[in-house]
Protein backbone atom coordinates (compact mmCIF):
# COMPACT_ATOMS: atom_id res chain seq x y z
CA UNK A 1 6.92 -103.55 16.69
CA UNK A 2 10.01 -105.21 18.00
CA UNK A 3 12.19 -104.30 14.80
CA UNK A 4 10.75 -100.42 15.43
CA UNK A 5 12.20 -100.29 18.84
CA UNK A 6 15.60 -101.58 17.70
CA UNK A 7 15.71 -98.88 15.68
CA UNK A 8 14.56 -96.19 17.83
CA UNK A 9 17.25 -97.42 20.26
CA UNK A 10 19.71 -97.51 17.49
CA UNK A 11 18.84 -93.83 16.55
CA UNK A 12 18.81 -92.47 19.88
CA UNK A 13 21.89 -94.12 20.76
CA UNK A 14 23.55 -92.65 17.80
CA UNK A 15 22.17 -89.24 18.62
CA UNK A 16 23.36 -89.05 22.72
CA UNK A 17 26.58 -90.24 21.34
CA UNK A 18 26.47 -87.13 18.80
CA UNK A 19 25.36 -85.00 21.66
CA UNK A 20 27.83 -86.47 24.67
CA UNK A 21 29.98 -83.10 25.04
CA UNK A 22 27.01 -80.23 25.20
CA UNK A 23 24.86 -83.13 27.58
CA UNK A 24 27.73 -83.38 29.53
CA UNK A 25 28.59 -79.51 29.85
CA UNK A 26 24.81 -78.38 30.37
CA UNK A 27 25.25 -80.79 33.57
CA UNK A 28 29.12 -80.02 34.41
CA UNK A 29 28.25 -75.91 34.02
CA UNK A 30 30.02 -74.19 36.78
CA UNK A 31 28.13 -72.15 38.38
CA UNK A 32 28.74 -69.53 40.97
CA UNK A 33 28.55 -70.62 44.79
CA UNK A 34 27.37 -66.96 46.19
CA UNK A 35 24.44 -65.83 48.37
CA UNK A 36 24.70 -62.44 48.14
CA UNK A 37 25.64 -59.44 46.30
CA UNK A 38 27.44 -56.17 46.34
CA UNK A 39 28.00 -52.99 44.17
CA UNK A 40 30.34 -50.20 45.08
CA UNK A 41 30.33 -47.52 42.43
CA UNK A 42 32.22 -44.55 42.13
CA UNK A 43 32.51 -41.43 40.01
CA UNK A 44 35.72 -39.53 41.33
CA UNK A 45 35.38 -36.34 39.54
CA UNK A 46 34.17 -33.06 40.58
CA UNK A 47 33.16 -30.06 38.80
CA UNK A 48 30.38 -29.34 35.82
CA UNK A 49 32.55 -30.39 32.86
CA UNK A 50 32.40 -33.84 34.31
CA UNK A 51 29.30 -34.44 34.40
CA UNK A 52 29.46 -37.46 32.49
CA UNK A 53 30.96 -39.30 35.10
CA UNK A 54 28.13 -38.96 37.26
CA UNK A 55 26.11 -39.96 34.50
CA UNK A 56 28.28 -43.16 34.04
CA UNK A 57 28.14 -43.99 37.88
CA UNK A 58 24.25 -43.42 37.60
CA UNK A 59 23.93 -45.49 34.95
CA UNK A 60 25.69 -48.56 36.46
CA UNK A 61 23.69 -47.70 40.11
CA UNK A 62 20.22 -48.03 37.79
CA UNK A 63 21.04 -51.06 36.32
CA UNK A 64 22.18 -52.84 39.05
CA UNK A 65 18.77 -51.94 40.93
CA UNK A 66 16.93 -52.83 38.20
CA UNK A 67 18.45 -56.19 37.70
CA UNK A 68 17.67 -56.99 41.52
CA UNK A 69 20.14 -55.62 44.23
CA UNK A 70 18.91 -53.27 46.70
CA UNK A 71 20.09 -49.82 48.20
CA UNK A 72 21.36 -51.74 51.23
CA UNK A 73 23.84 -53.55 49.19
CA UNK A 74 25.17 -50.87 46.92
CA UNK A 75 27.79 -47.96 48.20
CA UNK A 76 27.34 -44.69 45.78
CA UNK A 77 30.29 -42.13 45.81
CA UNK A 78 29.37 -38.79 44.17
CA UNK A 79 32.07 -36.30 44.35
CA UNK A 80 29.74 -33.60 43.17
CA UNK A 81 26.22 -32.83 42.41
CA UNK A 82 25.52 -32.07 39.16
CA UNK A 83 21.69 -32.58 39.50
CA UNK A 84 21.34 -29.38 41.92
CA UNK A 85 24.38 -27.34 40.00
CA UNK A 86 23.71 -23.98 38.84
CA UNK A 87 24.30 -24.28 35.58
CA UNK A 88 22.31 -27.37 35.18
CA UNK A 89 18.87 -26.19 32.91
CA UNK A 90 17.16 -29.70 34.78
CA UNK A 91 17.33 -29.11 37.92
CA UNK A 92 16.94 -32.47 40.03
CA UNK A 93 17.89 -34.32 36.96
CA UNK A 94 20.84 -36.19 34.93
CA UNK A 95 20.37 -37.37 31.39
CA UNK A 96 22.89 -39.60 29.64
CA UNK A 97 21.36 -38.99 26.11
CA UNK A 98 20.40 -35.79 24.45
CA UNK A 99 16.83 -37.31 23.62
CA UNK A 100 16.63 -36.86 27.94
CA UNK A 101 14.05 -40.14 27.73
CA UNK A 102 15.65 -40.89 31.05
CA UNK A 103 16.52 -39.09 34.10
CA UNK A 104 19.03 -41.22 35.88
CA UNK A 105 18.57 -38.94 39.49
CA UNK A 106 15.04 -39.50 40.18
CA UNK A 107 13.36 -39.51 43.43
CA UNK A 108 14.32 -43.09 44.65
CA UNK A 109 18.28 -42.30 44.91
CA UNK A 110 20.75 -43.00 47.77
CA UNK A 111 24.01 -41.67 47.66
CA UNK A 112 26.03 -42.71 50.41
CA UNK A 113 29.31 -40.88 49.77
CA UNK A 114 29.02 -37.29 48.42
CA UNK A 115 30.86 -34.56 47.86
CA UNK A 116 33.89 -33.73 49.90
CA UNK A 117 33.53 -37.31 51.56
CA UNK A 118 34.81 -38.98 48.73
CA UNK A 119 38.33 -39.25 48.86
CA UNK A 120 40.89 -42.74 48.57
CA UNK A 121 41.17 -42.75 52.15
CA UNK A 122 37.50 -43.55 52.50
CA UNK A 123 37.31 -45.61 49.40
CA UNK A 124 39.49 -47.90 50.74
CA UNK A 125 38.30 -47.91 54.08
CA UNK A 126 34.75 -49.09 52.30
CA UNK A 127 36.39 -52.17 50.53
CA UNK A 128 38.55 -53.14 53.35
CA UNK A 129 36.05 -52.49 56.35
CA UNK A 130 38.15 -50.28 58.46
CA UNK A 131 35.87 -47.65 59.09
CA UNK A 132 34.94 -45.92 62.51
CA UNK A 133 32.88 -47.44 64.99
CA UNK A 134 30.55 -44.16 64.31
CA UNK A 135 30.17 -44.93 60.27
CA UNK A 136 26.39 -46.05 59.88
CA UNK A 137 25.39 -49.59 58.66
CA UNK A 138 24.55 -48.06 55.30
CA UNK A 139 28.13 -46.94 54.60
CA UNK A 140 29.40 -49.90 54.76
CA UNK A 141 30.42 -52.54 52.57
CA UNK A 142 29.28 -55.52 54.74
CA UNK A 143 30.49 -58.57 52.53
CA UNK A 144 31.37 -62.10 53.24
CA UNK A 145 32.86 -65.10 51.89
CA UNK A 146 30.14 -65.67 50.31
CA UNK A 147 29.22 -62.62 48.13
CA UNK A 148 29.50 -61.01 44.50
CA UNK A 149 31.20 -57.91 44.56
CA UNK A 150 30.94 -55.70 41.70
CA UNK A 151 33.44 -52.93 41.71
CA UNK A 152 32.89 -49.90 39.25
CA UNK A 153 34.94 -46.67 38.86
CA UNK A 154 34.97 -43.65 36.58
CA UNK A 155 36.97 -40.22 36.11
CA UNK A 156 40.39 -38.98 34.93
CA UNK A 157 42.94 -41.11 35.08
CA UNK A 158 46.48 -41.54 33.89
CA UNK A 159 48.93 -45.09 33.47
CA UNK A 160 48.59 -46.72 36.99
CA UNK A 161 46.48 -43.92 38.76
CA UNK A 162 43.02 -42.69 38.92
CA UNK A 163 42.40 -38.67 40.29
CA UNK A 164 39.95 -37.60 42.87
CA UNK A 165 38.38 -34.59 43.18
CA UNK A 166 41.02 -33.74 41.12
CA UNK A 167 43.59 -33.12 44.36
CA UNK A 168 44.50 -36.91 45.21
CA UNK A 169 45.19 -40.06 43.33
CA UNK A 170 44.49 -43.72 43.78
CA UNK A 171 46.84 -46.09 42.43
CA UNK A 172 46.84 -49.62 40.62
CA UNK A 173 49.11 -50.46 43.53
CA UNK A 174 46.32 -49.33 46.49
CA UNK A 175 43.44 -50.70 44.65
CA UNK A 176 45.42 -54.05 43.93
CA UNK A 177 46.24 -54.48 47.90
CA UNK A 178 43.08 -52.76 49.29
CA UNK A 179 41.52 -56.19 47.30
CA UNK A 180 44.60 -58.21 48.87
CA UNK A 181 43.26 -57.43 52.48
CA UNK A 182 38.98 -58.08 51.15
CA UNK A 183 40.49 -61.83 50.34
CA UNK A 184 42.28 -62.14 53.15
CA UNK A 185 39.49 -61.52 55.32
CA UNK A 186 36.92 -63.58 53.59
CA UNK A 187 35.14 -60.74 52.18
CA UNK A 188 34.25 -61.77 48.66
CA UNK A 189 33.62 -64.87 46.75
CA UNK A 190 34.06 -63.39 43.64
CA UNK A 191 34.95 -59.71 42.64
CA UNK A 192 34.68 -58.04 39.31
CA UNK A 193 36.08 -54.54 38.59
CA UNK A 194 35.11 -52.18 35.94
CA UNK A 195 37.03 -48.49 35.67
CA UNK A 196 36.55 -46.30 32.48
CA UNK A 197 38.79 -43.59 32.50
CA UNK A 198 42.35 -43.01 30.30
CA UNK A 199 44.97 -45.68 29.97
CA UNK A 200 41.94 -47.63 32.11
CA UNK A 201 43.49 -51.27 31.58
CA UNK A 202 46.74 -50.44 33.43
CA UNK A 203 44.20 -50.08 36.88
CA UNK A 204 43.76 -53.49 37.30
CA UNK A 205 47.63 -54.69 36.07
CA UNK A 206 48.50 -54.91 39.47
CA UNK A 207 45.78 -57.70 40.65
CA UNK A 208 47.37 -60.78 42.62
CA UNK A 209 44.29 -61.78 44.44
CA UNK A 210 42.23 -65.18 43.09
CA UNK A 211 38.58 -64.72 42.06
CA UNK A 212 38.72 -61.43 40.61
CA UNK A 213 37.58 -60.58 37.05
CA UNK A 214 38.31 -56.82 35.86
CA UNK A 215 37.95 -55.25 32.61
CA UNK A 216 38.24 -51.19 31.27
CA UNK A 217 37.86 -49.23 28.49
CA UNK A 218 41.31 -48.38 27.39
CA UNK A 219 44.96 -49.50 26.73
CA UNK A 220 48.06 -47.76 28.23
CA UNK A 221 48.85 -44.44 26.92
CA UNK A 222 45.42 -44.31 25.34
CA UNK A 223 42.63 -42.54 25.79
CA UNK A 224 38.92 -42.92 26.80
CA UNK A 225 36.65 -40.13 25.09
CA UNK A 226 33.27 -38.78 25.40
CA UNK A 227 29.81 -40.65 23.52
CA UNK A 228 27.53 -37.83 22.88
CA UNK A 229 27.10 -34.15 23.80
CA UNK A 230 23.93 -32.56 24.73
CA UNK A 231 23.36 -28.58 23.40
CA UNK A 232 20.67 -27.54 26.10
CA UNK A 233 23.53 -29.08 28.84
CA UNK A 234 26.36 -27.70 27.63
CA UNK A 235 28.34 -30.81 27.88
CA UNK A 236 29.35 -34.40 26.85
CA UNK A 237 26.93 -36.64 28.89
CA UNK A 238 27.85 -39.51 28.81
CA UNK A 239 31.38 -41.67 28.12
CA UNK A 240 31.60 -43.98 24.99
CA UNK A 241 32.67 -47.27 26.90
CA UNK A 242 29.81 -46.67 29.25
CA UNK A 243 27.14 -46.19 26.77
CA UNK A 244 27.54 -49.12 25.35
CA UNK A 245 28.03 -51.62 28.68
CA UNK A 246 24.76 -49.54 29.34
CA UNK A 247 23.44 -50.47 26.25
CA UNK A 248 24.13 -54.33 25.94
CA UNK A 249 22.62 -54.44 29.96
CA UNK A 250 19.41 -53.13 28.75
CA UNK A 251 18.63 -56.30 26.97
CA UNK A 252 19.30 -58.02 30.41
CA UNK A 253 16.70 -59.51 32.80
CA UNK A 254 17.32 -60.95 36.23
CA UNK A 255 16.51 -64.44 34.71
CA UNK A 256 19.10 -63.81 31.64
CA UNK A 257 21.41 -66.75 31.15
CA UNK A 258 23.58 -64.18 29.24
CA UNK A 259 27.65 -64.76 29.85
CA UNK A 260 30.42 -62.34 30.97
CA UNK A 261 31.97 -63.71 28.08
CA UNK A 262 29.08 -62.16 25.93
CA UNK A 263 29.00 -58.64 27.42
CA UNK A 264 33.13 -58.78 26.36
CA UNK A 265 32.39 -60.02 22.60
CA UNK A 266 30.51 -56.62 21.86
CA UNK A 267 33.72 -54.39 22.63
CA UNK A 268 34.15 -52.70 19.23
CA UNK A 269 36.89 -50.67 19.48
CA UNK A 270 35.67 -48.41 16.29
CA UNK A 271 32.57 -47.87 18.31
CA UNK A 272 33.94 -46.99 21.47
CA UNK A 273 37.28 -45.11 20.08
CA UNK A 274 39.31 -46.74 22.61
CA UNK A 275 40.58 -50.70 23.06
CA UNK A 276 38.57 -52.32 25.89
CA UNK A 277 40.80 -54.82 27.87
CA UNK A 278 39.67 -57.98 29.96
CA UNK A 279 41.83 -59.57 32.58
CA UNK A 280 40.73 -63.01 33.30
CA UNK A 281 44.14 -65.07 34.67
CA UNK A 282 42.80 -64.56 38.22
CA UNK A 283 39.17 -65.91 37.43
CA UNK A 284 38.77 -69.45 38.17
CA UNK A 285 35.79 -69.91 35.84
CA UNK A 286 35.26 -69.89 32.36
CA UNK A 287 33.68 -66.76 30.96
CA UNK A 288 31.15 -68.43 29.31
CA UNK A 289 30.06 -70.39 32.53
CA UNK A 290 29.81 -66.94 34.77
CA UNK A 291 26.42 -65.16 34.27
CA UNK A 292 26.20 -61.12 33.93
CA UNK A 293 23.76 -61.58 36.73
CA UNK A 294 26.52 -63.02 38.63
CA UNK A 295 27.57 -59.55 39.56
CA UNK A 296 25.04 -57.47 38.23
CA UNK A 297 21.94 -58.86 39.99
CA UNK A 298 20.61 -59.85 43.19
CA UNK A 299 20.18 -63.27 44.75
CA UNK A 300 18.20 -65.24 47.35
CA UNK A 301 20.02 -68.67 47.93
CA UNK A 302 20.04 -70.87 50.47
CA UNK A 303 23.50 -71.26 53.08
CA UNK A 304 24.28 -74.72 54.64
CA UNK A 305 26.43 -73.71 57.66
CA UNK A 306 28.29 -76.84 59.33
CA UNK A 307 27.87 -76.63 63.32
CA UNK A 308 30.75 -74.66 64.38
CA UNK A 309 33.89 -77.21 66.10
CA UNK A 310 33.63 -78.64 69.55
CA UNK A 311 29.64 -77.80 69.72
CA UNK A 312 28.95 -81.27 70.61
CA UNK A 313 26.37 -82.40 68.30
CA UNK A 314 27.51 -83.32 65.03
CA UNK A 315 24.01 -84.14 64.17
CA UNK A 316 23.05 -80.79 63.76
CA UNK A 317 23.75 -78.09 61.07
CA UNK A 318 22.07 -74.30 60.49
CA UNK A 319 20.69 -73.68 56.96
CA UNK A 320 20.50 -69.78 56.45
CA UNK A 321 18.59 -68.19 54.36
CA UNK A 322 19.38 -64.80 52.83
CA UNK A 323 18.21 -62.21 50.53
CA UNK A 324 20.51 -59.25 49.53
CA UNK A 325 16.94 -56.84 51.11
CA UNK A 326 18.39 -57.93 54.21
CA UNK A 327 21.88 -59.84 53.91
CA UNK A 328 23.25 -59.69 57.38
CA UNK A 329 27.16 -58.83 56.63
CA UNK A 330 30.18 -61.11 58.13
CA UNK A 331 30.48 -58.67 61.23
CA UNK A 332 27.40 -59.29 62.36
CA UNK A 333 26.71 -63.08 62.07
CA UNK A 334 26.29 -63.14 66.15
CA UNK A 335 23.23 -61.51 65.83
CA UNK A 336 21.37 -63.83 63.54
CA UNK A 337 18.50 -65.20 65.91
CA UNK A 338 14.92 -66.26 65.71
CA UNK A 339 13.42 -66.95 62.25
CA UNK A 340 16.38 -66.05 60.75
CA UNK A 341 18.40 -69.43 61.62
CA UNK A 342 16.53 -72.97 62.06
CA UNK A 343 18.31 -75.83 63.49
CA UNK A 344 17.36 -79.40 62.16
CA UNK A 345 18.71 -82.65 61.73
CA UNK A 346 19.10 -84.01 58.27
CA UNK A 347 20.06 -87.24 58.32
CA UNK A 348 18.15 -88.46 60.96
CA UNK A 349 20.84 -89.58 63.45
CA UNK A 350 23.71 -89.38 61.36
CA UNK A 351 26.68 -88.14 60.98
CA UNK A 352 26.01 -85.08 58.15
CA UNK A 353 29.13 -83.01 58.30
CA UNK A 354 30.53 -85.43 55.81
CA UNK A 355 27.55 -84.59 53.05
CA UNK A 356 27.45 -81.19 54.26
CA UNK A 357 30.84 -80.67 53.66
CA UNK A 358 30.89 -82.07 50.02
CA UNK A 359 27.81 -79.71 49.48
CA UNK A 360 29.39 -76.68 50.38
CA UNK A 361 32.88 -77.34 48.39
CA UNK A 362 31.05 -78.26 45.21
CA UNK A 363 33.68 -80.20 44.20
CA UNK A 364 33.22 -82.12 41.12
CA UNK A 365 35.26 -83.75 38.25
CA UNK A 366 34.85 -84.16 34.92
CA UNK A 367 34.12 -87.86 35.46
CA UNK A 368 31.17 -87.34 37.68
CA UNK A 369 29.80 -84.70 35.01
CA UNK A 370 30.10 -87.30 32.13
CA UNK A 371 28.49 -89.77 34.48
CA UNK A 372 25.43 -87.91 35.35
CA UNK A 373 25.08 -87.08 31.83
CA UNK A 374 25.18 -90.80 30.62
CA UNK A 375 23.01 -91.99 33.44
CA UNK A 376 20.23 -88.83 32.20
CA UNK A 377 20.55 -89.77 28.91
CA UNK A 378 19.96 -93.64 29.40
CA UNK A 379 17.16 -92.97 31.38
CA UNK A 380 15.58 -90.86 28.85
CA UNK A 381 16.32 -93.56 26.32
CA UNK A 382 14.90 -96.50 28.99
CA UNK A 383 11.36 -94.50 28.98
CA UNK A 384 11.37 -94.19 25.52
CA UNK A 385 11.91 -97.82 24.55
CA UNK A 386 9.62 -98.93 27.16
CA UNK A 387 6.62 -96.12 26.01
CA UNK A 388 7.40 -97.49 22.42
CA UNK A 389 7.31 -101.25 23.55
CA UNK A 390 3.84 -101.02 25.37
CA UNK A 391 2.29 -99.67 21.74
């Protein structure tokens, strides 16, 4: 029995030793540190032949409700209506395939922005939070440092500019310091921006903020094209780069462990007639460690809040608990009362702000990674040898 545990030990040794680099990454995974998040989608075109934008915006708004975050967290901008137009032989409805299997409209829609009220004054105003003192809750983008904001735009575009309502234009430049100001003002942990339109990649070329992560659907001087027209419409319905994003998020669950990194890999450019482009340099993680539910789905996480400075008791801290149903944004933090903050101490006497603090950084080296994974992995192999031993 003696010699047989030897050699189990042997083996197993041989085999963590084989297996020291995935141990240590399935313990050292970064993950992301947000509570919360956020969609603002946009379709900037007007007009029936464009009524595959608003299919594309629809698309985006269904999946991100479906994968978990609510109407209170996502800002819609329709700048027209095709689901009430004339000419449309649905009315009340928008289909993004000719088999019309899905109605994208539906009765549970909110559209926050419609019409003649979306313009680039008022998208910017949204991302920045600059609006009126009159603008209701639900037109706002109420973010903090702590959430996901996923950033999606579609409609005609050109090298460095995006049209709306086909009588302004946005530019790379305005997007790129409309995000400037979100960072500055602690407004987003992490921000991802989609845009399919023409020459799509050159929208995000202007980026100098961290934690931002942007992709689009085509190169400079190139253009994005149509997926499928529909007879009974009259029109394309839907735009190639779209329909397949669309596609690969159907096979996503709020529970997928599915990478950013693996929604980029099925870009075919053959497919999609156009050359997809991902800008990562500003991203601080690895595509393969941030989730597709990192931006497309909701979260409920826990918030350790140290005690704010001079309070005089260090002993104390707040531990907030939020759900995107009913994320309270950064502007209104001085109203969180009741159930909705707890104060407790968790060290019993201690000083905490020390192991607070270390929580809320999530600092953490390589070393400590390959430590925890050596100290799992020789417990694992303790238990073994001693089950083995008592046989």
């Amino acid at each position: 029995m003696l010699n047989f545990v030897k050699w189990l030990c042997l083996a197993l040794c041989l085999v963590i030793y084989a297996q020291a680099e995935p141990v240590a990454e399935f313990f050292g995974r970064q993950s992301s540190s947000h509570t919360n998040n956020w969609a603002v989608l946009v379709c900037a075109s007007r007009y029936w032949f464009n009524y595959r934008h608003m299919a594309n915006a629809l698309g985006m708004y269904r999946t991100v409700k479906r994968l978990g975050i609510p109407d209170s967290n996502i800002i819609l901008m329709l700048a027209d209506d095709v689901a009430c137009n004339p000419r449309n032989k649905f009315p009340g409805c928008v289909y993004s395939s000719s088999a019309k299997t899905l109605d994208l409209y539906g009765d549970n829609i909110e559209v926050d922005y419609r019409g003649y009220e979306v313009t680039v004054e008022n998208f910017l105003r949204v991302l920045t939070g600059r609006v009126e003192p009159s603008v209701p809750r639900s037109k706002r983008l109420l973010t903090d440092d702590r959430s996901n904001v996923f950033i999606y735009m579609t409609g005609h575009g050109g090298n460095e500019f995006l049209k709306f309502q086909d009588s302004e234009e946005i530019s790379a430049f305005d997007i790129a310091d409309a995000v400037a100001q979100m960072w500055e003002k602690k407004r987003y942990n992490e921000l991802f921006f989609m845009i399919d339109t023409c020459q799509a990649n050159t929208m995000y070329s202007k980026f100098y903020s961290p934690n931002v992560l942007a992709t689009g659907s085509s190169l400079i001087h190139e253009n994005s094209y149509s997926h499928e027209n529909d007879r009974d419409i009259g029109v394309a319905v839907i735009d190639s780069y779209t329909h397949y994003v669309l596609q690969f998020m159907e096979g996503i669950n709020k529970t997928s462990q599915a990478t950013m990194q693996d929604l980029f890999d099925t870009y075919d450019p053959e497919k999609i007639n156009s050359h997809p482009g991902v800008r990562s340099d500003l991203f601080p993680r690895s595509l393969r460690d941030a989730l597709v539910t990192d931006f497309f789905g909701g979260v409920a996480q826990a918030e350790v809040l140290l005690p704010p400075e001079g309070s005089g008791d260090a002993h104390f801290s707040t531990v907030r608990t939020t759900d995107d149903a009913s994320e309270v944004g950064a502007d209104d933090r001085s109203d969180i009362t009741g159930d909705t903050a707890h104060d407790f101490d968790v060290t019993g006497g201690l000083d905490s702000r020390p192991f607070l603090a270390a929580i809320i950084d999530g600092h953490d080296t390589t070393l400590d990674r390959t430590a925890r994974a050596w100290a799992s992995s020789a417990i694992v192999l303790l238990l073994v040898g001693w089950i083995a031993s008592r046989k």
